[in-house]
Every structure is written in structure tokens, then in C-alpha cells.
Protein backbone atom coordinates (compact mmCIF):
# COMPACT_ATOMS: atom_id res chain seq x y z
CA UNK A 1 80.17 80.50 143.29
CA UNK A 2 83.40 80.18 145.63
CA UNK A 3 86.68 81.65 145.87
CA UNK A 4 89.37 78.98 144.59
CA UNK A 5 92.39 81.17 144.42
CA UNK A 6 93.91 84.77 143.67
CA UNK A 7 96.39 85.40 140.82
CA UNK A 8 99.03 87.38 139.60
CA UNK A 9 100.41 86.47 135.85
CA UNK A 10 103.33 88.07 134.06
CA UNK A 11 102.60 87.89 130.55
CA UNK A 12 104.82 89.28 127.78
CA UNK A 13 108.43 90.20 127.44
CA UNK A 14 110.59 93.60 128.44
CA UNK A 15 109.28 95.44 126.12
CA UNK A 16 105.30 94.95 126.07
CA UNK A 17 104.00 93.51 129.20
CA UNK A 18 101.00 93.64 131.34
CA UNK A 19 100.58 92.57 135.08
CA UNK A 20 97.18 90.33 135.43
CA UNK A 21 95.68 90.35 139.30
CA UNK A 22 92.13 88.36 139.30
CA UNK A 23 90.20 85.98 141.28
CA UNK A 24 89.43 82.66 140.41
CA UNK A 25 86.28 81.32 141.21
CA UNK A 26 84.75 77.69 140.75
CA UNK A 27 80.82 77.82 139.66
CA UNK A 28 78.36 74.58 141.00
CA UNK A 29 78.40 73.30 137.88
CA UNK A 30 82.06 72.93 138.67
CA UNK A 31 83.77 75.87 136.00
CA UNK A 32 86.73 77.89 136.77
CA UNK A 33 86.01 81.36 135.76
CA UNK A 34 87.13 84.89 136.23
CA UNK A 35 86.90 88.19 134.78
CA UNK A 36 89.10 90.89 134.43
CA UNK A 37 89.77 94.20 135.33
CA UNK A 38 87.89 96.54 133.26
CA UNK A 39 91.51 98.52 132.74
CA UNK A 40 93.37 95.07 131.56
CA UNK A 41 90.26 93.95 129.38
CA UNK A 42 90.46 96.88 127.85
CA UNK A 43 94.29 97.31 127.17
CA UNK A 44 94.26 93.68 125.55
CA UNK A 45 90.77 94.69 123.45
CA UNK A 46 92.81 97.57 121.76
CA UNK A 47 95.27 95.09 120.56
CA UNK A 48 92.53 93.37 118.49
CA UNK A 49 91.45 90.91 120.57
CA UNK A 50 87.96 90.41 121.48
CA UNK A 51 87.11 89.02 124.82
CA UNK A 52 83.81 87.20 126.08
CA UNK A 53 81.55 89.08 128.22
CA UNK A 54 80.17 87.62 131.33
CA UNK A 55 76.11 88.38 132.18
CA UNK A 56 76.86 92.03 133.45
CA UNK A 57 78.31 92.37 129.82
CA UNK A 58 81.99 93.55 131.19
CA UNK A 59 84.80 92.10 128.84
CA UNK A 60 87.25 89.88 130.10
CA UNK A 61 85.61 86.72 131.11
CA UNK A 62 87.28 83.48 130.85
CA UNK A 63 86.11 79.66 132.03
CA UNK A 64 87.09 76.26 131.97
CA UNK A 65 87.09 73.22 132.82
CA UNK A 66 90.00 73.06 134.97
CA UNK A 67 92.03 75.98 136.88
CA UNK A 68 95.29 74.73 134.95
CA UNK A 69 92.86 75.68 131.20
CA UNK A 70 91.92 79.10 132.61
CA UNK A 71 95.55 80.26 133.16
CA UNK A 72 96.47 78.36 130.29
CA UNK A 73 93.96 80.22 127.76
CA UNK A 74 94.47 83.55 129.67
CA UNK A 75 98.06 83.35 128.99
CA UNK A 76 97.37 81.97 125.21
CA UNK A 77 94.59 84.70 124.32
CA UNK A 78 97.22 87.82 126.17
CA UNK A 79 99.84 86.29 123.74
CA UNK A 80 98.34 86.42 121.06
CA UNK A 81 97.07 89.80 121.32
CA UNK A 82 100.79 90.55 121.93
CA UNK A 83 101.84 88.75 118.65
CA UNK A 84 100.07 91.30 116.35
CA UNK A 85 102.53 93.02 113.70
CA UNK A 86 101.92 96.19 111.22
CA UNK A 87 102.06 94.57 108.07
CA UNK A 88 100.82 97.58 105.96
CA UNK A 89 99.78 101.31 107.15
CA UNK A 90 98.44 104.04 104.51
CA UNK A 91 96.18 107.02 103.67
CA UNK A 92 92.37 106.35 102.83
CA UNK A 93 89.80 109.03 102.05
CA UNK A 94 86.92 107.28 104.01
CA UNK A 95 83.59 108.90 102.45
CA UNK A 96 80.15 108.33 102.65
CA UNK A 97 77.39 110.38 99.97
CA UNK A 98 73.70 109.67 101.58
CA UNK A 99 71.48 110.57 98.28
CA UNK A 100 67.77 110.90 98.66
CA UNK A 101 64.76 111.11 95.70
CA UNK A 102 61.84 109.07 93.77
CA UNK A 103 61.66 110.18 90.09
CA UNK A 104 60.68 108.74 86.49
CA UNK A 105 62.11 109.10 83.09
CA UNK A 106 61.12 110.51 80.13
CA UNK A 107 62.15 107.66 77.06
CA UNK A 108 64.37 110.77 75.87
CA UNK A 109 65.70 111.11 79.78
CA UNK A 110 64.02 113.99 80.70
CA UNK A 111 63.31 113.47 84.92
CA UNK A 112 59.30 113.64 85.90
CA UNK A 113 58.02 113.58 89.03
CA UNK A 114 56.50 109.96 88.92
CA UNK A 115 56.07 107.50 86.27
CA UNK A 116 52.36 108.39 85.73
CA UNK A 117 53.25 111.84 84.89
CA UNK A 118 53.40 111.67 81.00
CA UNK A 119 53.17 115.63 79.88
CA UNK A 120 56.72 115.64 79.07
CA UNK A 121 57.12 112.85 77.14
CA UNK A 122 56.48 108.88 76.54
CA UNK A 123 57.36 106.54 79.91
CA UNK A 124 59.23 103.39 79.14
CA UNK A 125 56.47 101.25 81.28
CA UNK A 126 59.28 98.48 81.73
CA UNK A 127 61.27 101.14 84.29
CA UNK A 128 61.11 101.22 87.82
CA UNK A 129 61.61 104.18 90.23
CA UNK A 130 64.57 105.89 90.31
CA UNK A 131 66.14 106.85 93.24
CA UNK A 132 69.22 107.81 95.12
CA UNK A 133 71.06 105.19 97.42
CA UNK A 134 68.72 105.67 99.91
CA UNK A 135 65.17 104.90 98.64
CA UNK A 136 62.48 107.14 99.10
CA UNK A 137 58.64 105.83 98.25
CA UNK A 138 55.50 106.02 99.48
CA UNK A 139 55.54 104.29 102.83
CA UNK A 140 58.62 105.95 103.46
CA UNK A 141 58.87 109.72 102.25
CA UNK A 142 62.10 111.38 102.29
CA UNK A 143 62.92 115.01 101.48
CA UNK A 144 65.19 115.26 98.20
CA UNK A 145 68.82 116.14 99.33
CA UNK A 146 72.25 115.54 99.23
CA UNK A 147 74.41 115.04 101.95
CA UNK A 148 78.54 114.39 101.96
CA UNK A 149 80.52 113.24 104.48
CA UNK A 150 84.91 113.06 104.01
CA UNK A 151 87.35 111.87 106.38
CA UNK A 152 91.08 110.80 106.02
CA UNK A 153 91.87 107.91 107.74
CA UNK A 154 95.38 105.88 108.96
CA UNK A 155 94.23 101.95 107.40
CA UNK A 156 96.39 99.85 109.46
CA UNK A 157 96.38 95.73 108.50
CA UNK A 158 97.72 93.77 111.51
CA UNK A 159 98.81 90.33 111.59
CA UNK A 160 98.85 87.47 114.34
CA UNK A 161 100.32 84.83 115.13
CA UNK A 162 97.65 82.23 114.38
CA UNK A 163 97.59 83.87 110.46
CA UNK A 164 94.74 86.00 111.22
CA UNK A 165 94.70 89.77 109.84
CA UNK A 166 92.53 92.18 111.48
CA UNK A 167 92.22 95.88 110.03
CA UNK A 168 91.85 99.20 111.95
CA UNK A 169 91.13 102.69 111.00
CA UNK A 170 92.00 105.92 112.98
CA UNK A 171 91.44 109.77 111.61
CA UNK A 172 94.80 111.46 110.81
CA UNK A 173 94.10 113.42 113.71
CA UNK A 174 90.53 114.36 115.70
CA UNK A 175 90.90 117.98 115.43
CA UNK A 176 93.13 118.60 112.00
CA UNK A 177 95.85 119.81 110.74
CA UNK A 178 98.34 118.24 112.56
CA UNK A 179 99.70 114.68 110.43
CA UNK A 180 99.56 115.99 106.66
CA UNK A 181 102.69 117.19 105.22
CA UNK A 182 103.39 120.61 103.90
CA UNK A 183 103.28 119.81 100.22
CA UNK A 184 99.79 118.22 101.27
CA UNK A 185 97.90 121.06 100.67
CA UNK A 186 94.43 119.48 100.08
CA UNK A 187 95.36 116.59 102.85
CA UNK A 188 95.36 119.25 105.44
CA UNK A 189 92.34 120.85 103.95
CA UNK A 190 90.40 117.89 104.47
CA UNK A 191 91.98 117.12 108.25
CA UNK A 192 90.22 120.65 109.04
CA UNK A 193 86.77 120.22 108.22
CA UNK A 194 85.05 120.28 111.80
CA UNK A 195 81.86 118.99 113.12
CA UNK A 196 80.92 116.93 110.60
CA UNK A 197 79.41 113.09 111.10
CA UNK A 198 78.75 110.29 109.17
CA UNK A 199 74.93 110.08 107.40
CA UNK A 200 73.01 107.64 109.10
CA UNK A 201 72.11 104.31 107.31
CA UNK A 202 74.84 104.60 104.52
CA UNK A 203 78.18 102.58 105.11
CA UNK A 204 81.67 104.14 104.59
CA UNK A 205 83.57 103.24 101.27
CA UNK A 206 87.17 104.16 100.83
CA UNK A 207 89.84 104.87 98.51
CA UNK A 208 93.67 105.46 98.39
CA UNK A 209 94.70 109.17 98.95
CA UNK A 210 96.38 110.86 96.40
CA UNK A 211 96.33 114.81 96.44
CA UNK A 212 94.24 115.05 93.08
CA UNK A 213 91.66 112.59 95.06
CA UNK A 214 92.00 114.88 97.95
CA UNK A 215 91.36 118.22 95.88
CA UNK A 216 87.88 116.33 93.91
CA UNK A 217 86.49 116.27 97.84
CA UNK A 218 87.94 119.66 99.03
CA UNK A 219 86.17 121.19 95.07
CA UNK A 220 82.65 119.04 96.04
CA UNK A 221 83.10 120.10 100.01
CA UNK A 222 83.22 123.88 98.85
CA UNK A 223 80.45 123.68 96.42
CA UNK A 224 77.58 122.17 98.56
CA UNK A 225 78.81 124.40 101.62
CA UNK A 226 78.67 127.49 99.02
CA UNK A 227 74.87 125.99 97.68
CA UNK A 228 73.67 125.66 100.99
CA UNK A 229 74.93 128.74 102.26
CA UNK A 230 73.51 130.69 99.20
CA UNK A 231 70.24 129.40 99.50
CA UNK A 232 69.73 129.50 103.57
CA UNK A 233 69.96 133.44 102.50
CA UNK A 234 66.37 133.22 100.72
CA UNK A 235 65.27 131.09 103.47
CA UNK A 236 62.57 134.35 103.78
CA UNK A 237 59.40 133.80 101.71
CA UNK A 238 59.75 137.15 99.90
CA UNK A 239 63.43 136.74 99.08
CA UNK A 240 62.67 132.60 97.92
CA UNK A 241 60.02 134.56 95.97
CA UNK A 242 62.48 137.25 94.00
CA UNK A 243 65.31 134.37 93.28
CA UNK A 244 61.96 132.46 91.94
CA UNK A 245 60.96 135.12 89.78
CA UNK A 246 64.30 136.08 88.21
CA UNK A 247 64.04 133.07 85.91
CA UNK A 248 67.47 131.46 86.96
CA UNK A 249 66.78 129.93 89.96
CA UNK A 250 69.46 127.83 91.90
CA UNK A 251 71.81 128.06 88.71
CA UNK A 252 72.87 131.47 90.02
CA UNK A 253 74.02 130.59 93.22
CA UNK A 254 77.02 128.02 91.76
């Protein structure tokens, strides 16, 4: 590969800009390709734009066939990253619930352990194995659990030039409590919830925020954290074995 040329492109207008400096070098196969800074690759990658990689896998690459059709896509590709418009911003409560258990029913719905278990009742032989959205069987044993995960999210739909729309989330804010309004009580509750993470292998769904939404996750959030708390307090064999005496079980820790 050789050394054809080094440029310097002003792409944009006074108010959104950037300042390209890159090398353009001609392959044997006779291609005229460069890549990027890392920092510019970057900057035009946030706008929605994804770039080709070249082998070391850095973004930014371009080629062609002439050196007049590199500049000329570079220009087109910065440009159209530059084109994008906010077409529609608003408030989604981005959630995720990773469920986890194998169980039968009874014909009358009472749950049994497995659909060979037929003390408490007849089996419908035409059901299959109930389980939570993430399956648990016997090549794959999971323990049976709950977890919750709550976020709220900026949506932001941009639009290009070419027609295409491209959709990006952000959290209100990474640390809390700093975007919800006042009146936003349950908003700002759920901004503050810290250290929390997605559960693995279950995809995000959304909805619109509204504060009664917001409260249903704040109620749900307090519950579970109250349940787990309450029971990590029996954790001890001889205290699991009192709250398993006394007849109420669980039931008296909600």
C-alpha cells in the first residue's frame, strides 16, 4: 500500500462542522482507501451513522475506486450524518421481568410440581410445561425466581436526509434525580434506583410514562426489595426453620 496524498476536508456549515485530516493510500489492487481518526469516526458514529471497519476493526474506513469517489463518499456519508433532525423525543419506562419455573396444572388449576404428579388432582394430558419467560427443564435447570429490572429512558426518533429514521435511547440521567420534574414524584423515584442491570437473556420492552405507570413500578420495586429483604433475615437454618413452623410462611413477610 502507498501514500497517494494527505487531506484536509471542511465538511458542514457554521454551526456543526468537523475538520477531517487523513491519508490516502492506493492498495495493489489499485483502491483508494483511508481510515479515520478514531476521535472523528467516533464523533460522526454518535450522529447515527455507522461506518465500515477496516481489518484492525477501527471505524472509519472508506475505499474506492477512484481518489475523486473517496472524497466524494466521505463528504456524502459526513453529510448525511449532519442532516439528522429530532422528529419526536419522549419518556419511556424501559423494563425487563426475567421469570424462571417448570410446573403442571391441576384440570381445576391447582400448580404441581410436574405433570406426573397427580395427588392433587386430574392432569389435562394435552398440556405442556408451564413456565416463566425463561424456560427452565431438564437439560437446563434453573432456580425459581423473579427478577425486575426499571429504567426511564429519553426515546429520541431522528430523521435523515435520505428518509431514513433511526431511534436512540438515553437514561434520564446515569445517577438520578436530576431531569424529572417536581410534580414527578414517582419519575424521580424511579431515576434513583442505583446499581441495578438488565437480566441477562431477556430483551427490554417499553411503554409511555405516565406517573400512574411510574407508581405500578415504584409499588412492584418496593415489594420484591421488602420480600427479599424479609427473607435474607431467615437466611439461618434455625430461623428458616421457626418462619417454617409458624404455619404462614412467606405470606407474613408482604
Amino acid at each position: 500500500m502507498a501514500r497517494v496524498s494527505k487531506e484536509k476536508m471542511r465538511i458542514g456549515d457554521k454551526d456543526e462542522f468537523i475538520i477531517l485530516d487523513f491519508e490516502v493510500n492506493v492498495t495493489v489492487e489499485g483502491l483508494f482507501t483511508t481510515t479515520l481518526k478514531k476521535e472523528d469516526a467516533k464523533y460522526i458514529e454518535s450522529l447515527g451513522v455507522l461506518l465500515n471497519r477496516n481489518r484492525a476493526g477501527n471505524p472509519g474506513f472508506f475505499s474506492s475506486k477512484t481518489k475523486d469517489g473517496l472524497i466524494s463518499t466521505i463528504d456524502e456519508t459526513v453529510k448525511e450524518a449532519f442532516s439528522r433532525e429530532l422528529i419526536e423525543e419522549k419518556i419511556v419506562l424501559q423494563y425487563s421481568f426475567r421469570t424462571t419455573a417448570s410446573f403442571g396444572l391441576t384440570l381445576d388449576g391447582k400448580v404441581i410440581p410436574n405433570l406426573g404428579w397427580g395427588e392433587d388432582g386430574a392432569i389435562d394430558k394435552e398440556t405442556h410445561w408451564l413456565n416463566g419467560n425463561v424456560s427452565s427443564h431438564a437439560s437446563s435447570p434453573e432456580a425459581i425466581g423473579v427478577l425486575m429490572y426499571v429504567k426511564p429512558s429519553f426515546k429520541r426518533t431522528y430523521k435523515y436526509r435520505g428518509g431514513r429514521e433511526k431511534i436512540e435511547y438515553s437514561t434520564l440521567s446515569p445517577f438520578g434525580s436530576t431531569q424529572a420534574k417536581k410534580e414527578q414524584y414517582y419519575l424521580r423515584w424511579l431515576e434513583g434506583i442505583a446499581s441495578t442491570a438488565p437480566p441477562g437473556n431477556v430483551a427490554l420492552k417499553e411503554m409511555d410514562y405516565t406517573e400512574n405507570r411510574a407508581k405500578f413500578f415504584v409499588e412492584t420495586f418496593k415489594t420484591m426489595c421488602k420480600l427479599a429483604y424479609s427473607i435474607s433475615q431467615f437466611d439461618e437454618p434455625e430461623k428458616m426453620e421457626a418462619l417454617a413452623d409458624s404455619q404462614t410462611g412467606f405470606k407474613s413477610l408482604l
